[in-house]
N, C-alpha and C. Protein backbone atom coordinates (compact mmCIF):
# COMPACT_ATOMS: atom_id res chain seq x y z
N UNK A 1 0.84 -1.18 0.00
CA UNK A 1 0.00 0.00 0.00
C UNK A 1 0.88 1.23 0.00
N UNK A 2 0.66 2.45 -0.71
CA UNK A 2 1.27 3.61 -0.50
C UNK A 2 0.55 4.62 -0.23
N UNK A 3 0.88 5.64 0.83
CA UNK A 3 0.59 6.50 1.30
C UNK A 3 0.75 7.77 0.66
N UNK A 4 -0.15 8.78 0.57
CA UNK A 4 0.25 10.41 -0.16
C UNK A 4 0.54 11.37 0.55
N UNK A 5 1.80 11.73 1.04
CA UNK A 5 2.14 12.74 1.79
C UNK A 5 2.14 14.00 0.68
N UNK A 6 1.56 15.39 1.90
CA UNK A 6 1.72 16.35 0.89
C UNK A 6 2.47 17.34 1.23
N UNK A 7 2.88 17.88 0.39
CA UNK A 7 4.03 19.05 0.80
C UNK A 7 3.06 20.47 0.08
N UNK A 8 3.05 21.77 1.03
CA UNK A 8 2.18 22.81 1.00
C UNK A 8 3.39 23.47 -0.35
N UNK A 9 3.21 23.98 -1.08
CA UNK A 9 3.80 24.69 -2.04
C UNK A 9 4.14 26.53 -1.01
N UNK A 10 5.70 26.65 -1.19
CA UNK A 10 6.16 28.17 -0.67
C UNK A 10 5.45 29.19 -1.30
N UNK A 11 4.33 29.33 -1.99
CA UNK A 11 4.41 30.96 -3.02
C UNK A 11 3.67 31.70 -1.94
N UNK A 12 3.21 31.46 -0.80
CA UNK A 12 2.49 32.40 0.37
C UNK A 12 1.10 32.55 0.05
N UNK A 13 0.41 31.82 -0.42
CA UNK A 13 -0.69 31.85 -0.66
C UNK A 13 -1.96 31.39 0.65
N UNK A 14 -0.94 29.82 1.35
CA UNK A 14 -1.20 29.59 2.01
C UNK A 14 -0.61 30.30 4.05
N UNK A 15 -1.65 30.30 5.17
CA UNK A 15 -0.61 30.73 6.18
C UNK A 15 -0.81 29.34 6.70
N UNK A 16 0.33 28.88 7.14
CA UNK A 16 0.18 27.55 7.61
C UNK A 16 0.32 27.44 9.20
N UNK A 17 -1.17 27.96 9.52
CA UNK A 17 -1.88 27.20 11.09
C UNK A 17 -2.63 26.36 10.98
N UNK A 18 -2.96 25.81 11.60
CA UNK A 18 -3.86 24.81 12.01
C UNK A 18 -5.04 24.56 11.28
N UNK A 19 -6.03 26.02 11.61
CA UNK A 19 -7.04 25.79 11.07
C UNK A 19 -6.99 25.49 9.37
N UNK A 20 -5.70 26.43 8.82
CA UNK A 20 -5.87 26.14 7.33
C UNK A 20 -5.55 24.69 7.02
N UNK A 21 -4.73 24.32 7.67
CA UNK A 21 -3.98 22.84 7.27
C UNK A 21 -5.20 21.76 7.52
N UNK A 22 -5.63 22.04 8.37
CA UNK A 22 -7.09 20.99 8.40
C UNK A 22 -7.97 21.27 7.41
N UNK A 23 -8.42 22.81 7.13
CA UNK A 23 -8.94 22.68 6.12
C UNK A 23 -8.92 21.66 4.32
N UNK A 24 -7.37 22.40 4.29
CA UNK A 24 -6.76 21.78 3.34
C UNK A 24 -7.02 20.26 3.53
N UNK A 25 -6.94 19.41 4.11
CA UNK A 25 -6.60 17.95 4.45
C UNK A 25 -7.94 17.58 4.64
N UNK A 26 -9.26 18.28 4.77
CA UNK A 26 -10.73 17.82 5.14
C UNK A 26 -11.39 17.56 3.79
N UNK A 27 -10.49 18.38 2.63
CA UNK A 27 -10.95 18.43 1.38
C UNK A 27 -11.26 17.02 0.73
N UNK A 28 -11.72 16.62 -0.20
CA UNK A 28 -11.50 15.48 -1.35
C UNK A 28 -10.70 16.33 -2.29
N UNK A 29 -9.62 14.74 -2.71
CA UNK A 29 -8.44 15.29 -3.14
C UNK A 29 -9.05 15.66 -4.65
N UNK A 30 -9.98 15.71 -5.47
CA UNK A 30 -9.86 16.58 -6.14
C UNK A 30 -10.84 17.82 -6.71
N UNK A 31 -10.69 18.64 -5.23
CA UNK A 31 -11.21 19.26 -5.13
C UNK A 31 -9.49 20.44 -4.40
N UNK A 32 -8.67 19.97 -4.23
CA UNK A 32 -7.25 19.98 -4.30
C UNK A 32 -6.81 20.88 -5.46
N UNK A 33 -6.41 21.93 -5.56
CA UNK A 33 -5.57 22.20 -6.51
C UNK A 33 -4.25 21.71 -7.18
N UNK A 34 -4.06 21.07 -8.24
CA UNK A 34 -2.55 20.65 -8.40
C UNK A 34 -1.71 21.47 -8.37
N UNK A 35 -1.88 22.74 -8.63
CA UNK A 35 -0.75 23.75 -8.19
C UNK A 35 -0.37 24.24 -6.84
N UNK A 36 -1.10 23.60 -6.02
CA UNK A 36 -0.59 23.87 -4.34
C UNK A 36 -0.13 22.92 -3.68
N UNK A 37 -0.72 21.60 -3.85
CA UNK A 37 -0.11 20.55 -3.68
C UNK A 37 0.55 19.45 -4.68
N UNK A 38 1.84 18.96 -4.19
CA UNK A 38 2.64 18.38 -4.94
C UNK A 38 2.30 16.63 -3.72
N UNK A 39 1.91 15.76 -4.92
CA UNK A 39 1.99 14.43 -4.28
C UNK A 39 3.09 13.89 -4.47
N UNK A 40 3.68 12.85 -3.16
CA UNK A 40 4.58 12.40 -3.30
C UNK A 40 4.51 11.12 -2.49
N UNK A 41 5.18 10.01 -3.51
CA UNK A 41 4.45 8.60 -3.06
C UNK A 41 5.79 7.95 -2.51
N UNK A 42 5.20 7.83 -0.89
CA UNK A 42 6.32 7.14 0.24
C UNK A 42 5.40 5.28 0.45
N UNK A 43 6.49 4.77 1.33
CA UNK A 43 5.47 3.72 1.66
C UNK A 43 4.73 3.72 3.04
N UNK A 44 3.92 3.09 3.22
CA UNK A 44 2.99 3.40 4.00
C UNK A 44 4.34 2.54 5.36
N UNK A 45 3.66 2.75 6.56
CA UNK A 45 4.53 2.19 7.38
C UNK A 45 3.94 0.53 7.92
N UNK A 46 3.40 0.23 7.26
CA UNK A 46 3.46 -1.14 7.14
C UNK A 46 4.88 -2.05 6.53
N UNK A 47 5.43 -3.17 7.53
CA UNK A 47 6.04 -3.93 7.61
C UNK A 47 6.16 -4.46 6.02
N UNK A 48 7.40 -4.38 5.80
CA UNK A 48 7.61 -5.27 4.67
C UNK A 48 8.43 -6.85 5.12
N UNK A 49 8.40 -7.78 4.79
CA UNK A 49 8.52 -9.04 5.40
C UNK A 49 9.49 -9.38 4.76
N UNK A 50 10.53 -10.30 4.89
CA UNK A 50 11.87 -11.02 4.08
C UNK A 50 11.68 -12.72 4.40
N UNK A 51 11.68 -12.91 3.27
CA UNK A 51 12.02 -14.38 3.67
C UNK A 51 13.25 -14.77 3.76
N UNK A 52 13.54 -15.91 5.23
CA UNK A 52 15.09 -16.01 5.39
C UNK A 52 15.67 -16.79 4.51
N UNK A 53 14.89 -17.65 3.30
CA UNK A 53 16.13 -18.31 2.73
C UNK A 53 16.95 -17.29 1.59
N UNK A 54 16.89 -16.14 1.27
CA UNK A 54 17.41 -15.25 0.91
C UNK A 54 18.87 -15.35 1.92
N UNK A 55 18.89 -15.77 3.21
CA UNK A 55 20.51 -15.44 3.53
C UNK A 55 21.25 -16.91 3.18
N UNK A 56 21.24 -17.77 2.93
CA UNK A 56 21.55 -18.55 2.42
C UNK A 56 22.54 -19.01 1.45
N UNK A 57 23.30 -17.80 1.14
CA UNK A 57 24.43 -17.66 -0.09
C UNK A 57 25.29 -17.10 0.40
N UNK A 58 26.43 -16.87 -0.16
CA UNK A 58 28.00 -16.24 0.00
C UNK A 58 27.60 -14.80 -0.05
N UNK A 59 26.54 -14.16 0.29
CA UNK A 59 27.23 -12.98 0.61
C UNK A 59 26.53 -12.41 1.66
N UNK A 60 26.78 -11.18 2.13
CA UNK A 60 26.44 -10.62 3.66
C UNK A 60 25.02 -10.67 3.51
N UNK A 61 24.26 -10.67 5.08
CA UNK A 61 23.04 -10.40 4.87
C UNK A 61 22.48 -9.29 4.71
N UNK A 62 23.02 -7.86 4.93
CA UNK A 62 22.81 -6.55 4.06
C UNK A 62 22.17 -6.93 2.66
N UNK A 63 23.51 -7.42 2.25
CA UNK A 63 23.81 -7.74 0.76
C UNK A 63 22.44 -7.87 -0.05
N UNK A 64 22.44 -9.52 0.82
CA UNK A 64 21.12 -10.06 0.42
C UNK A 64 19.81 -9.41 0.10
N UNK A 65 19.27 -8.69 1.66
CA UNK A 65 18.44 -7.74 2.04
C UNK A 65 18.15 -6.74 1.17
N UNK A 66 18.97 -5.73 0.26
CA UNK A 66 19.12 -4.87 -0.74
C UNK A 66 18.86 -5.02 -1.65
N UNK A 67 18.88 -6.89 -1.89
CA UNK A 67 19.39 -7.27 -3.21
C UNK A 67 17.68 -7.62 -3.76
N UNK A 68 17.27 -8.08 -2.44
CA UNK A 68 16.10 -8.77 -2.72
C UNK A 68 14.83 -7.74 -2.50
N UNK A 69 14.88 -6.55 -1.99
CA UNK A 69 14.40 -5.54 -2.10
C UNK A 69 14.05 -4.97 -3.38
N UNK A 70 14.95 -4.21 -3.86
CA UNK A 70 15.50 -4.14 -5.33
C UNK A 70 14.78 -5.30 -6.73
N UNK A 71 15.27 -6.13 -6.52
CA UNK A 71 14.98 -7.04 -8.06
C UNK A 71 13.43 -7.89 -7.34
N UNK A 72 13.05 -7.84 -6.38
CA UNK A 72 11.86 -8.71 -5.93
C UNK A 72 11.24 -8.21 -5.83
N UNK A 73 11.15 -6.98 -4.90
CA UNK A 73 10.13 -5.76 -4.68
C UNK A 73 10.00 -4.73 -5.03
N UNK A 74 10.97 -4.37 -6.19
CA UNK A 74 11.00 -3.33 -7.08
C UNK A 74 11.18 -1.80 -6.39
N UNK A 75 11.57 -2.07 -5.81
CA UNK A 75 11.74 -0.55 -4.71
C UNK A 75 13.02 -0.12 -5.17
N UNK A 76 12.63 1.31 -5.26
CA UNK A 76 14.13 2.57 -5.03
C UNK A 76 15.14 2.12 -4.53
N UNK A 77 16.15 2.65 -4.85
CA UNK A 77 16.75 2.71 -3.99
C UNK A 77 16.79 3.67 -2.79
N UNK A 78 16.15 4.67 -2.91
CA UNK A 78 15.63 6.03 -2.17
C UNK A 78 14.34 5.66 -0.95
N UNK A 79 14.03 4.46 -1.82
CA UNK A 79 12.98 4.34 -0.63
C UNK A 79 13.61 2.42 0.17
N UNK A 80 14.46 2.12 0.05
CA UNK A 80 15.18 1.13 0.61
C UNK A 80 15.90 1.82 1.26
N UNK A 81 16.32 3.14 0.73
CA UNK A 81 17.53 3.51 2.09
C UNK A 81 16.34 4.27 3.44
N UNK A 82 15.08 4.82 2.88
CA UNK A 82 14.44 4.87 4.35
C UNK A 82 13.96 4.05 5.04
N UNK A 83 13.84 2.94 4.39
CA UNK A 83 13.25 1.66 5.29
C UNK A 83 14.46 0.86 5.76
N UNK A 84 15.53 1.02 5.84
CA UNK A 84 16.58 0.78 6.20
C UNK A 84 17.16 1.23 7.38
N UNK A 85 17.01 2.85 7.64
CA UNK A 85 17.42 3.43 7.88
C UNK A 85 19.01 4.05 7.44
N UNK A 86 19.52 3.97 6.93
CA UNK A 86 20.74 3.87 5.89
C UNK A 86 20.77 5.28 4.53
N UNK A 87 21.97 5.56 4.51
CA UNK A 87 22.14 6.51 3.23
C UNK A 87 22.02 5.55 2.02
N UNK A 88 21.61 6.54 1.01
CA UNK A 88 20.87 5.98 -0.18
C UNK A 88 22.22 6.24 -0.75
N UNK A 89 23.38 6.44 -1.13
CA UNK A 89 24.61 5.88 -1.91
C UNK A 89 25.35 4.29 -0.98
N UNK A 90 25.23 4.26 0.51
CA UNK A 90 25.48 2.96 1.02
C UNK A 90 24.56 1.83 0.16
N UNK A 91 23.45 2.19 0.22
CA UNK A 91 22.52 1.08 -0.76
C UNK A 91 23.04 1.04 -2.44
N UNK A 92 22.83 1.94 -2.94
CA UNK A 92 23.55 1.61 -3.91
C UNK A 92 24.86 0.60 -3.84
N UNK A 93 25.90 1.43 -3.52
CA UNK A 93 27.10 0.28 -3.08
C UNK A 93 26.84 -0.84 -2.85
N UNK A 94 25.62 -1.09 -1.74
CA UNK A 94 25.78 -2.46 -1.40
C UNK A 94 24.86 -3.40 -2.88
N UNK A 95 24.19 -2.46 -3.32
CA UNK A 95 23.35 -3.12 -4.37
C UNK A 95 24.76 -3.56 -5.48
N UNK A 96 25.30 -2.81 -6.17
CA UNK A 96 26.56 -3.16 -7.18
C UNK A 96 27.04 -4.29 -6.82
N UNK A 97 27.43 -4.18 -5.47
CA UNK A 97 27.90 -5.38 -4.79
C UNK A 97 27.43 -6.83 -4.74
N UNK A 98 26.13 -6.42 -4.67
CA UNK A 98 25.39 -8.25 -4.74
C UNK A 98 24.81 -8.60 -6.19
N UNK A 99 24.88 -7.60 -6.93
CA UNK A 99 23.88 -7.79 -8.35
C UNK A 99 24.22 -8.71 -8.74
N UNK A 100 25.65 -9.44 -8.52
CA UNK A 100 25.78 -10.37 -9.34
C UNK A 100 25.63 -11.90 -9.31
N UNK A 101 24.94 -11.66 -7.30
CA UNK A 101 25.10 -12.85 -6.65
C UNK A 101 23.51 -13.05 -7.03
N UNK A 102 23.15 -14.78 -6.85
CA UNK A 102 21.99 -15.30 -6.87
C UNK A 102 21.68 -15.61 -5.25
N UNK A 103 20.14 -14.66 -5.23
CA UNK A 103 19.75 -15.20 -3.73
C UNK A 103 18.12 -16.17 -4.29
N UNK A 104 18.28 -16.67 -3.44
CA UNK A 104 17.06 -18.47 -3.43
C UNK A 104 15.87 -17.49 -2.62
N UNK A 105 14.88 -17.06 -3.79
CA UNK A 105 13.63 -16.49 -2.60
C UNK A 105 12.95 -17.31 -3.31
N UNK A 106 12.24 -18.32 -2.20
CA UNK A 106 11.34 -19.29 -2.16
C UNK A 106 10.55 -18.80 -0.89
N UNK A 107 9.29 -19.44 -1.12
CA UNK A 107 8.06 -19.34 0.33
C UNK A 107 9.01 -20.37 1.28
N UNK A 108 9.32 -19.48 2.70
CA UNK A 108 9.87 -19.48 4.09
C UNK A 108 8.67 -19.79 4.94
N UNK A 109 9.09 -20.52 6.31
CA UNK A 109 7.96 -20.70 7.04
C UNK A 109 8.72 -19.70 7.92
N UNK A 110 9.73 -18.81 8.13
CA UNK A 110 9.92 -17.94 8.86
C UNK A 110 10.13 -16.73 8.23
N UNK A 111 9.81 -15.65 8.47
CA UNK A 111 9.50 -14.38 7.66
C UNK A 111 10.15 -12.73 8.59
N UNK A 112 11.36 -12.53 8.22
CA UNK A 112 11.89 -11.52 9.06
C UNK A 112 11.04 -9.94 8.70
N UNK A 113 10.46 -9.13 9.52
CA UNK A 113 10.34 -7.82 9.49
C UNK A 113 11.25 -7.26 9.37
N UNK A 114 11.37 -6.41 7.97
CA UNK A 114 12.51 -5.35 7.70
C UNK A 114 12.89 -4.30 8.98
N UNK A 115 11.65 -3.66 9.82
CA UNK A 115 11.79 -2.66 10.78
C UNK A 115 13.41 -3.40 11.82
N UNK A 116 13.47 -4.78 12.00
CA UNK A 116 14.38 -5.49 12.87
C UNK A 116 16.24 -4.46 12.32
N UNK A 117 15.89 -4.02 11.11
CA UNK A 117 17.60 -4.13 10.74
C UNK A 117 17.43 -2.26 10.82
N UNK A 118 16.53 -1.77 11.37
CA UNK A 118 16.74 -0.23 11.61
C UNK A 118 17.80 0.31 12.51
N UNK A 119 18.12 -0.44 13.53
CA UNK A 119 18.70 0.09 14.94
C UNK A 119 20.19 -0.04 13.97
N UNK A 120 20.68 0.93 13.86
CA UNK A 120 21.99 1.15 13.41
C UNK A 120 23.03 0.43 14.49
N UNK A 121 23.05 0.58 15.54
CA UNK A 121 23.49 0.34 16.96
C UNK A 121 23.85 -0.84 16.54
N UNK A 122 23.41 -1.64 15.71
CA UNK A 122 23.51 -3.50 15.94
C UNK A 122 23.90 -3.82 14.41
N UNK A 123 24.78 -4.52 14.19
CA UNK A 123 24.78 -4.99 12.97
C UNK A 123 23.48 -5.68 12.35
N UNK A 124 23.47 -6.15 10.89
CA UNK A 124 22.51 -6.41 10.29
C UNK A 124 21.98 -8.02 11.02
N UNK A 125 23.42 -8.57 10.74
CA UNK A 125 23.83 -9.99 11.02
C UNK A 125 23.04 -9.92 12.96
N UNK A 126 23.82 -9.26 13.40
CA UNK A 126 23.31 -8.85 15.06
C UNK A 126 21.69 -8.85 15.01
N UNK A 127 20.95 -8.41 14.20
CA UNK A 127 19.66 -8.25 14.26
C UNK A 127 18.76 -9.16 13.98
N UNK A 128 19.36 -9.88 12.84
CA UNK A 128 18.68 -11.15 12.37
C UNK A 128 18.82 -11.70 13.14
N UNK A 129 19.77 -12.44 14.23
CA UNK A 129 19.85 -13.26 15.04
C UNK A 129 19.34 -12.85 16.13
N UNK A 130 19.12 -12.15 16.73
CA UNK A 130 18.28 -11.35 18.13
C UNK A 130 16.71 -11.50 17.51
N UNK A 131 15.84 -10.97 16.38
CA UNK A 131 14.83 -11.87 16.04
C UNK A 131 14.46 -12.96 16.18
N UNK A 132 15.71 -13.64 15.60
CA UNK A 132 15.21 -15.47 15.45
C UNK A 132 15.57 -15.70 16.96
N UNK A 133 16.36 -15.03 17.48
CA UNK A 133 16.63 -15.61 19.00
C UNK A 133 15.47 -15.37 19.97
N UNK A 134 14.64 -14.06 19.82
CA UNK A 134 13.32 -13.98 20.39
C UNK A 134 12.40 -14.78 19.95
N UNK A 135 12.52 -15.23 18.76
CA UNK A 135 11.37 -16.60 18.39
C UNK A 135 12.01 -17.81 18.99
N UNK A 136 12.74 -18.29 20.03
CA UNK A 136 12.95 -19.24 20.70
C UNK A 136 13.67 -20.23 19.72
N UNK A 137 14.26 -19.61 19.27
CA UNK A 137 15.32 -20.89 17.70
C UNK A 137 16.42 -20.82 18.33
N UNK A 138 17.23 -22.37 18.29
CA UNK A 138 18.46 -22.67 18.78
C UNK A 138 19.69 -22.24 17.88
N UNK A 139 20.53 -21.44 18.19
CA UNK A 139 21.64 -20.93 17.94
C UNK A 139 22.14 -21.60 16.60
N UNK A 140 22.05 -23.20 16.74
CA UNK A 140 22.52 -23.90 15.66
C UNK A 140 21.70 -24.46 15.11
N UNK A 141 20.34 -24.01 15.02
CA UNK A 141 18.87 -23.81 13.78
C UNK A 141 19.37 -22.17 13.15
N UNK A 142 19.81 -21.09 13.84
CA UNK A 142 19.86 -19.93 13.46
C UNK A 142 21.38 -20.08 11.75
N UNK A 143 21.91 -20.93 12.51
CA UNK A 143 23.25 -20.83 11.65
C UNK A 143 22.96 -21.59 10.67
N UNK A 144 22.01 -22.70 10.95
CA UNK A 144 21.47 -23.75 9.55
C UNK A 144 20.87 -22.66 8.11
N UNK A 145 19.79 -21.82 9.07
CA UNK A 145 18.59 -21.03 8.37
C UNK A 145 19.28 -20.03 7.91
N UNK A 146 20.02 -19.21 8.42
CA UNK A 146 20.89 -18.25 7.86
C UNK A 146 22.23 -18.84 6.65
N UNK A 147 22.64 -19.50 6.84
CA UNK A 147 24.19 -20.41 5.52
C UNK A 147 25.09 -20.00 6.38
N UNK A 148 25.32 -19.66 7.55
CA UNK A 148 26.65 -19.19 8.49
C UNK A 148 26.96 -20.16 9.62
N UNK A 149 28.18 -19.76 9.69
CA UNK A 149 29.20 -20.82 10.94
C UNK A 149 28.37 -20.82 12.22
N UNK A 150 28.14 -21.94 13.17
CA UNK A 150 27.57 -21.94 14.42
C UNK A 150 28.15 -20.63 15.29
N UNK A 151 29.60 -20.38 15.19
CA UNK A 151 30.47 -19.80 15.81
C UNK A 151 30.11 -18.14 15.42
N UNK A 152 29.77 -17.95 14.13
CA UNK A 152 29.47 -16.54 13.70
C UNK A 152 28.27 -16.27 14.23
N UNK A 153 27.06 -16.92 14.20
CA UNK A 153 25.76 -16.94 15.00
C UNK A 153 25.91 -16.58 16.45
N UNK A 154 26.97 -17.43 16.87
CA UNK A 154 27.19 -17.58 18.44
C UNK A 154 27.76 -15.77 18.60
N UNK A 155 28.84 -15.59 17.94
CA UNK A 155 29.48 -14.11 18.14
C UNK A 155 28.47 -12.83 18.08
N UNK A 156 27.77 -13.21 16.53
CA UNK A 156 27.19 -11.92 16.77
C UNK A 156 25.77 -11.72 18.25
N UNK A 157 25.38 -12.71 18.52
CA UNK A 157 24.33 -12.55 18.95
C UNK A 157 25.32 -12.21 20.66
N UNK A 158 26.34 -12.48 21.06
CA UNK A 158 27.19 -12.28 22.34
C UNK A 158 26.96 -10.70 22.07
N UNK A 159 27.53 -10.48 20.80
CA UNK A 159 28.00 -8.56 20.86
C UNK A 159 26.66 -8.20 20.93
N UNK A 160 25.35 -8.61 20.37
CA UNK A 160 24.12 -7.80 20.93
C UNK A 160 23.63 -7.88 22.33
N UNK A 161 23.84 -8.78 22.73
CA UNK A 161 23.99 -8.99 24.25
C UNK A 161 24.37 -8.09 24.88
N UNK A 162 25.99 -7.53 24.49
CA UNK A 162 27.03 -6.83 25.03
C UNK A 162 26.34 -5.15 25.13
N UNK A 163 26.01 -4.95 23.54
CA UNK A 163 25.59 -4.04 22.94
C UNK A 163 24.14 -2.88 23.82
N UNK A 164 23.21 -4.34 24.26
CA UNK A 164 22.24 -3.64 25.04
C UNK A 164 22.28 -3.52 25.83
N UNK A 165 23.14 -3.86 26.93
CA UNK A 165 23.53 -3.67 28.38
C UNK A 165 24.46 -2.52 28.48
């Protein structure tokens, strides 16, 4: 679903208190002037979902995440770097980076929420595993489901440990 945020146009036509801005917004939109308002299509803040066998290959789970965004869900890169939380040339980069890798998106019986990889604070890897670790999955189910070492599972999820205390 996408949402229409509007941005009031500068020429001073409008004074922007309250009462006008409600006005404006009580309207049917076309009853709207197109010359005062400019639409601009964000996504709504509904959860976008990942399936985990996407981490499953040789490359980072960023990687993946970007990759499968991009060529699966057809999204910006402009609007992957706000649901990310992330600068939109890091996405790029990381996109160049995986274009060339193949990720396996098949129907998952486990389904990660994108909102999980926002907290900058935590690595990507750190986040996925603090998810699956709140769904009660054993450390070495996490490293099966993800394509990574028991030992890398085991590390990152210590430093989020570390991280929130």
């Amino acid at each position: 679903m996408e949402l229409e945020r509007f941005i009031i146009s500068r020429d001073g036509d409008y004074e922007l208190d309250e009462n006008s801005l409600a006005s404006i917004f009580s309207r049917d939109y076309d009853e709207i002037p197109q010359t005062d308002i400019l639409y601009t299509n964000i996504l709504e803040e509904e959860d976008i979902y990942i399936p985990t066998s996407i981490f499953s290959n040789n490359i980072s789970c960023f990687q993946a995440i970007v990759k499968y965004l991009k060529d699966y869900k057809k999204l910006k890169f402009s609007e992957i770097a706000f649901l990310t939380n992330r600068d939109q040339r890091s996405i790029w980069n990381t996109y160049n980076q995986a274009k060339k890798a193949y990720i396996n998106v098949e129907e998952s019986r486990i389904l990660l929420p994108l909102s999980t990889i926002k907290n900058r604070k935590i690595s990507v890897l750190g986040s996925v595993v603090k998810y699956l670790k709140a769904r009660n999955i054993s450390t070495k189910d996490i490293a099966f489901i993800l394509g990574r070492h028991y030992q890398t599972i085991f590390t990152a999820y210590r430093r989020v440990k570390l991280a929130n205390e």
